[in-house]
Protein backbone atom coordinates (compact mmCIF):
# COMPACT_ATOMS: atom_id res chain seq x y z
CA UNK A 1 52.85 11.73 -92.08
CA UNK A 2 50.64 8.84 -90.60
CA UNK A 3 48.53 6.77 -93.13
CA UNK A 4 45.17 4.65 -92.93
CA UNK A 5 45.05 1.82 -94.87
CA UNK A 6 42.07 -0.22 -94.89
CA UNK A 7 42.27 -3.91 -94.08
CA UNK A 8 38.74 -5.42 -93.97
CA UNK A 9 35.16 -4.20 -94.04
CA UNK A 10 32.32 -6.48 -92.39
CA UNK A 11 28.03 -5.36 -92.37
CA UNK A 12 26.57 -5.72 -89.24
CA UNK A 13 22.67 -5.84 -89.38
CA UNK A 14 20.58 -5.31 -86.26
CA UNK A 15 17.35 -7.28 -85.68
CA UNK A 16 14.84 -7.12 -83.04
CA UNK A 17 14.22 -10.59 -81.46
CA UNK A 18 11.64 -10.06 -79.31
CA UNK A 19 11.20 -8.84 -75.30
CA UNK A 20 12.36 -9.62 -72.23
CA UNK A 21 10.30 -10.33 -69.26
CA UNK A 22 10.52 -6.54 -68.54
CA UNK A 23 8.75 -5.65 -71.37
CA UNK A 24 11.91 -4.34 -73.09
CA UNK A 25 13.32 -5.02 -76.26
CA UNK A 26 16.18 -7.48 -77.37
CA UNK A 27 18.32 -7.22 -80.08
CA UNK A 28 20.24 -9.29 -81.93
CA UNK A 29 23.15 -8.80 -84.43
CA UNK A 30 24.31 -10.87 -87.33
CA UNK A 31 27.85 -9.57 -89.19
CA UNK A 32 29.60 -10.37 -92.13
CA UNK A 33 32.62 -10.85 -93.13
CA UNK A 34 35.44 -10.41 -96.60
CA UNK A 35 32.87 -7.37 -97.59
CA UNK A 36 34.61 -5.50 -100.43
CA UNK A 37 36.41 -2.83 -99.11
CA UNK A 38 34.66 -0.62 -102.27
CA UNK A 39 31.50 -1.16 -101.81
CA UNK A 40 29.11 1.78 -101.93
CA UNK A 41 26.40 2.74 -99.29
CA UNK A 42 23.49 1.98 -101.78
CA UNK A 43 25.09 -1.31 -102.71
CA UNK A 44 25.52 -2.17 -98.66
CA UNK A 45 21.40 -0.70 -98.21
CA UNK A 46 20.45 -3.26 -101.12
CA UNK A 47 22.21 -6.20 -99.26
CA UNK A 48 21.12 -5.60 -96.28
CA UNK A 49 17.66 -5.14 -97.07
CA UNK A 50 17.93 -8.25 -99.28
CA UNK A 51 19.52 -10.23 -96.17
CA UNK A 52 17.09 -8.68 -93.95
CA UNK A 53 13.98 -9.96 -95.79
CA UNK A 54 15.35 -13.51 -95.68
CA UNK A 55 15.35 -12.95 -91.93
CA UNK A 56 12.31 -13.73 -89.13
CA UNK A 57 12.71 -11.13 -87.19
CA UNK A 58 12.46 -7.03 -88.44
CA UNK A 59 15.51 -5.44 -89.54
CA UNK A 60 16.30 -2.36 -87.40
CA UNK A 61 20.01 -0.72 -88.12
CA UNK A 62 22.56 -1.45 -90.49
CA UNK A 63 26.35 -0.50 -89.41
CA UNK A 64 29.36 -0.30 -92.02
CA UNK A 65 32.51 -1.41 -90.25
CA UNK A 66 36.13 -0.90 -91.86
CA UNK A 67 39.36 -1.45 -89.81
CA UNK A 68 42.29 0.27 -90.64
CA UNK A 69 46.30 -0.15 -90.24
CA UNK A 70 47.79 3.02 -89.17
CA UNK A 71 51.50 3.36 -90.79
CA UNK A 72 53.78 6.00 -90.07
């Protein structure tokens, strides 16, 4: 039976930077790296939020991101 085993987990935040001369939006993203593979979803909110406030522009999404080794 095939296994998943985690190898790294980066936080990707999402701002808005402003618009484009069409009056849509743009977005920018900023992600991290060497996040602890155990980190909890409140502990990754708190971050982010912490990171976000540090930032100019609003914070908009957060994303989680783990990639994983598949062994058989």
């Amino acid at each position: 039976m095939a296994q998943a085993i985690i190898k790294d987990t980066k936080l990707k935040l999402y701002f808005e930077i402003g618009m484009n001369e069409k009056g849509e939006p743009v977005y920018q993203t900023k992600t991290y790296s060497n996040i602890k593979k155990e980190s909890t979803p409140d502990k990754l909110a708190e971050v982010a939020q912490v990171l976000g406030g540090l930032c100019e522009h609003p914070l908009l999404g957060v994303e989680k991101l783990d990639n994983f080794d598949i062994v058989m």
